[in-house]
C-alpha atoms as a PDB file:
ATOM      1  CA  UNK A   1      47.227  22.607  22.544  1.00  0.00           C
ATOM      2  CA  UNK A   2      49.440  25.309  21.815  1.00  0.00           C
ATOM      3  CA  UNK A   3      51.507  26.109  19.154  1.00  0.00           C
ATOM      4  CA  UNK A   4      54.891  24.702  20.727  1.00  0.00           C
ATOM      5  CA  UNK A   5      56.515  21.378  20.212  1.00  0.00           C
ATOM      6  CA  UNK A   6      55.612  19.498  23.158  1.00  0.00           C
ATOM      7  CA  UNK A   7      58.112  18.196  25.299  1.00  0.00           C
ATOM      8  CA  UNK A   8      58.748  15.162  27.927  1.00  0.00           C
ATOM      9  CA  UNK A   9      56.559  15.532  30.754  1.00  0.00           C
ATOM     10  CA  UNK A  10      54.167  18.007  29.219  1.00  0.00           C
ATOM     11  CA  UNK A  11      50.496  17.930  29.992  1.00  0.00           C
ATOM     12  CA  UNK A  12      48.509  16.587  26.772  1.00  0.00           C
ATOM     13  CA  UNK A  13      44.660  15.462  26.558  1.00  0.00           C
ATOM     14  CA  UNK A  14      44.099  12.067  24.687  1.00  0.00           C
ATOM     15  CA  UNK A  15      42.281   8.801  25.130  1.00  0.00           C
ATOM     16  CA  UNK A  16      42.879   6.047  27.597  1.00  0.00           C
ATOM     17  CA  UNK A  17      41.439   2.935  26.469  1.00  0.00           C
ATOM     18  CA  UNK A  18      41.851   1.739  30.023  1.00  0.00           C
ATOM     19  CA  UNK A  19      39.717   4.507  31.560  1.00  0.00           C
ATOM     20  CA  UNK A  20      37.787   4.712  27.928  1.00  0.00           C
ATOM     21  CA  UNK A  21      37.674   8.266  28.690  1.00  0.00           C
ATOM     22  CA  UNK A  22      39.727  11.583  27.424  1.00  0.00           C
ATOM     23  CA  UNK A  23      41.451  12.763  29.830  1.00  0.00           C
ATOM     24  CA  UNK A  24      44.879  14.596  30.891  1.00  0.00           C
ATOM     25  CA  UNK A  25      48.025  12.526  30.355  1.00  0.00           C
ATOM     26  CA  UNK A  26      51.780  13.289  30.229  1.00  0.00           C
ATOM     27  CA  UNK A  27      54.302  12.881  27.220  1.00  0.00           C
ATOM     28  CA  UNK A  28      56.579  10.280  27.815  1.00  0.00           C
ATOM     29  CA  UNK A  29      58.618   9.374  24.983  1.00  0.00           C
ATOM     30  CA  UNK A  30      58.475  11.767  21.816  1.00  0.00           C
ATOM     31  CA  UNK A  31      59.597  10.601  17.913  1.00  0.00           C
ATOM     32  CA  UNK A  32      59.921  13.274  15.247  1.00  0.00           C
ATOM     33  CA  UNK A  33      59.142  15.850  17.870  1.00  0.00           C
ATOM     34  CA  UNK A  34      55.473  14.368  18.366  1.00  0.00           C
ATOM     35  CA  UNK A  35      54.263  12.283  21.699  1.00  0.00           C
ATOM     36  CA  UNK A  36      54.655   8.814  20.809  1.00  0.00           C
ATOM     37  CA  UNK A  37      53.730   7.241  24.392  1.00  0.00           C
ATOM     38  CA  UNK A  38      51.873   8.945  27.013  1.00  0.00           C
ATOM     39  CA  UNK A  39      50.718   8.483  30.869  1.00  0.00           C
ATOM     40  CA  UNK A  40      47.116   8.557  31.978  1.00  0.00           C
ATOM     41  CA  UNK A  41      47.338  11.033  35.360  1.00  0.00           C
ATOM     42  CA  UNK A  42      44.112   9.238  36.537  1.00  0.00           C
ATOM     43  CA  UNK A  43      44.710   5.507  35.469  1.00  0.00           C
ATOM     44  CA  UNK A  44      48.674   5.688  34.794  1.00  0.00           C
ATOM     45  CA  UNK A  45      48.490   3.472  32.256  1.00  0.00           C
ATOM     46  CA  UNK A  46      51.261   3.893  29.781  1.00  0.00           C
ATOM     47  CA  UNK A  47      50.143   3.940  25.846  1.00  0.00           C
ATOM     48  CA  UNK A  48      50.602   4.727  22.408  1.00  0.00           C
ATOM     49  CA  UNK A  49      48.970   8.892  21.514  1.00  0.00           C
ATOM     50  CA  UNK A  50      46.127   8.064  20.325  1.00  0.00           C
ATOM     51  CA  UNK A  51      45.565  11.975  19.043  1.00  0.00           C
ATOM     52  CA  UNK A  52      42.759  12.619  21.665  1.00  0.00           C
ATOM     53  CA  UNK A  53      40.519  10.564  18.829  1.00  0.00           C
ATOM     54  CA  UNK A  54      37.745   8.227  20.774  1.00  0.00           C
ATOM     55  CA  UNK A  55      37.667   4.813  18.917  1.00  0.00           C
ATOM     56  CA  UNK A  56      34.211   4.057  16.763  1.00  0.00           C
ATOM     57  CA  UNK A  57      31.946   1.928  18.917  1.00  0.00           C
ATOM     58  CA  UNK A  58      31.854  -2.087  17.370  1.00  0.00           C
ATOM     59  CA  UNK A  59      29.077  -3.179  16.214  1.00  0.00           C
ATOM     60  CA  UNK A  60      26.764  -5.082  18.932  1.00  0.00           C
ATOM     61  CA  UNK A  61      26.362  -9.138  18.740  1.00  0.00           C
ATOM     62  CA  UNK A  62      22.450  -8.620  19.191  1.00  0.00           C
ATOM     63  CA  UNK A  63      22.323  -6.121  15.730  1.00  0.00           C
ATOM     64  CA  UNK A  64      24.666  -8.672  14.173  1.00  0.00           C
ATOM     65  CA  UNK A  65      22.611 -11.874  15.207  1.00  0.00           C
ATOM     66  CA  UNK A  66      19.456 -10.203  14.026  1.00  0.00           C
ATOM     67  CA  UNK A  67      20.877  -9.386  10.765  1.00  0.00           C
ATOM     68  CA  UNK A  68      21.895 -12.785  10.253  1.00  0.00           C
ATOM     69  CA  UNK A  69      18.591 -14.411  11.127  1.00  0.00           C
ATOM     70  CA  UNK A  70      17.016 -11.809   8.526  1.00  0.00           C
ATOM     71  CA  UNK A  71      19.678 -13.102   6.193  1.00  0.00           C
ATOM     72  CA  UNK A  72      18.749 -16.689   6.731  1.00  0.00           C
ATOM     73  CA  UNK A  73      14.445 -15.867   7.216  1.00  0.00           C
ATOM     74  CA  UNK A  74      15.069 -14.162   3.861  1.00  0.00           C
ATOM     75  CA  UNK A  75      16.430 -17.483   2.088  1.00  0.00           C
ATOM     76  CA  UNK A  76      13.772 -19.743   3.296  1.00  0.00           C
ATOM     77  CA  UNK A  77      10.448 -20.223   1.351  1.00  0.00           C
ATOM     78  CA  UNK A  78       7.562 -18.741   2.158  1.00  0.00           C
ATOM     79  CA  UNK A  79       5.437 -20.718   4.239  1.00  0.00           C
ATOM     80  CA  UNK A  80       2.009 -22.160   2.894  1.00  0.00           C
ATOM     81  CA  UNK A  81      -1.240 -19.314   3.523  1.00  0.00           C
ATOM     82  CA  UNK A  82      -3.604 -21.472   6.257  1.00  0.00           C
ATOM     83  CA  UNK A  83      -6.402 -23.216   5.461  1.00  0.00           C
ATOM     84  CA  UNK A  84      -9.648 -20.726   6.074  1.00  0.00           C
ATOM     85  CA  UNK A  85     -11.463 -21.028   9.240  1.00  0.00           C
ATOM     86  CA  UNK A  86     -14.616 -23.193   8.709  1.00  0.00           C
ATOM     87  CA  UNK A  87     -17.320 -21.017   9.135  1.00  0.00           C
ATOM     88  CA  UNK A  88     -18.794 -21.471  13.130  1.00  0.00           C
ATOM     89  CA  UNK A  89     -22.675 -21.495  13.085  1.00  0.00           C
ATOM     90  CA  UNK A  90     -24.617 -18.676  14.342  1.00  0.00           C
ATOM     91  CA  UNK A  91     -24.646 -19.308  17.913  1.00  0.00           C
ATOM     92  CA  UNK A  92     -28.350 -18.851  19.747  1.00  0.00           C
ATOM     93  CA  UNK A  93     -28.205 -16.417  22.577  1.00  0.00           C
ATOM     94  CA  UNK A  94     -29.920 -17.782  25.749  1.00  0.00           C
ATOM     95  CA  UNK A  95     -31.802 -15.453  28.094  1.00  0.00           C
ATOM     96  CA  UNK A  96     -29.938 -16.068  31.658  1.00  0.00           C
ATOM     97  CA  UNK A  97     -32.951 -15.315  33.568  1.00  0.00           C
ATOM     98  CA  UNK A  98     -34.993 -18.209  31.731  1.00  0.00           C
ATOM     99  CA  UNK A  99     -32.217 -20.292  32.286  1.00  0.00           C
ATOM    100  CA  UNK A 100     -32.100 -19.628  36.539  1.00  0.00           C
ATOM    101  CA  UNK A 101     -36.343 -20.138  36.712  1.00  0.00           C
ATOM    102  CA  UNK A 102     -35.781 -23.184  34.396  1.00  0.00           C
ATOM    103  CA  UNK A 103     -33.174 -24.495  36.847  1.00  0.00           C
ATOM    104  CA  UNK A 104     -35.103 -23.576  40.094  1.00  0.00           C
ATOM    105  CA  UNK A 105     -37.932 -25.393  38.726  1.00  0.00           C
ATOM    106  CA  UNK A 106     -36.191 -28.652  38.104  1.00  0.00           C
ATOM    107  CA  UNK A 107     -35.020 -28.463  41.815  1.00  0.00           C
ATOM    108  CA  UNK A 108     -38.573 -28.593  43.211  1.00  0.00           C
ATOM    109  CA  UNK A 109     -39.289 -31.419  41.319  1.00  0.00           C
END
């Protein structure tokens, strides 16, 4: 923007929360020689000069719900360590082909 004090009508960039973009709007009502109000030229939706700042984005619900269950996990007792495993016995490994010429011979029987 230049150096000038704007006037009525006068082309200024700032933010539309409608579009949620910065774009070109026009000065429609001034107060101690500064925009007050201006006009979206894409949207024309009529709002208070926002001085071409874009808003900080909020804070998701999913961050804020995770934080929360941390908070809560992070009260709760730890739970109890599992009993051990009992110990399987060694398991024999069985030759397949035995197994198939013990089977064929019970079927001629």
């Amino acid at each position: 923007m230049s150096d000038r004090v704007p006037r009525l009508g006068d082309e200024i960039d700032d933010y539309c929360p409608r579009c949620r973009l910065l774009l070109n709007h026009d000065v429609t009502s001034l107060y101690n020689d500064q925009p007050a109000k201006v006009t979206c030229r894409t949207c024309h939706n009529t709002h208070d000069y926002r001085h071409a700042q874009v808003p900080t984005r909020r804070k998701s619900k999913e961050r804020e719900k995770k934080t929360l269950l941390e908070q809560v996990m992070a009260s709760m007792p730890k739970p109890p360590d599992p009993p051990p495993a009992p110990s399987a016995p060694a398991r024999k490994r069985r030759d397949l082909w035995a197994e198939v010429e013990r089977i064929k011979g019970q079927k001629k029987d």
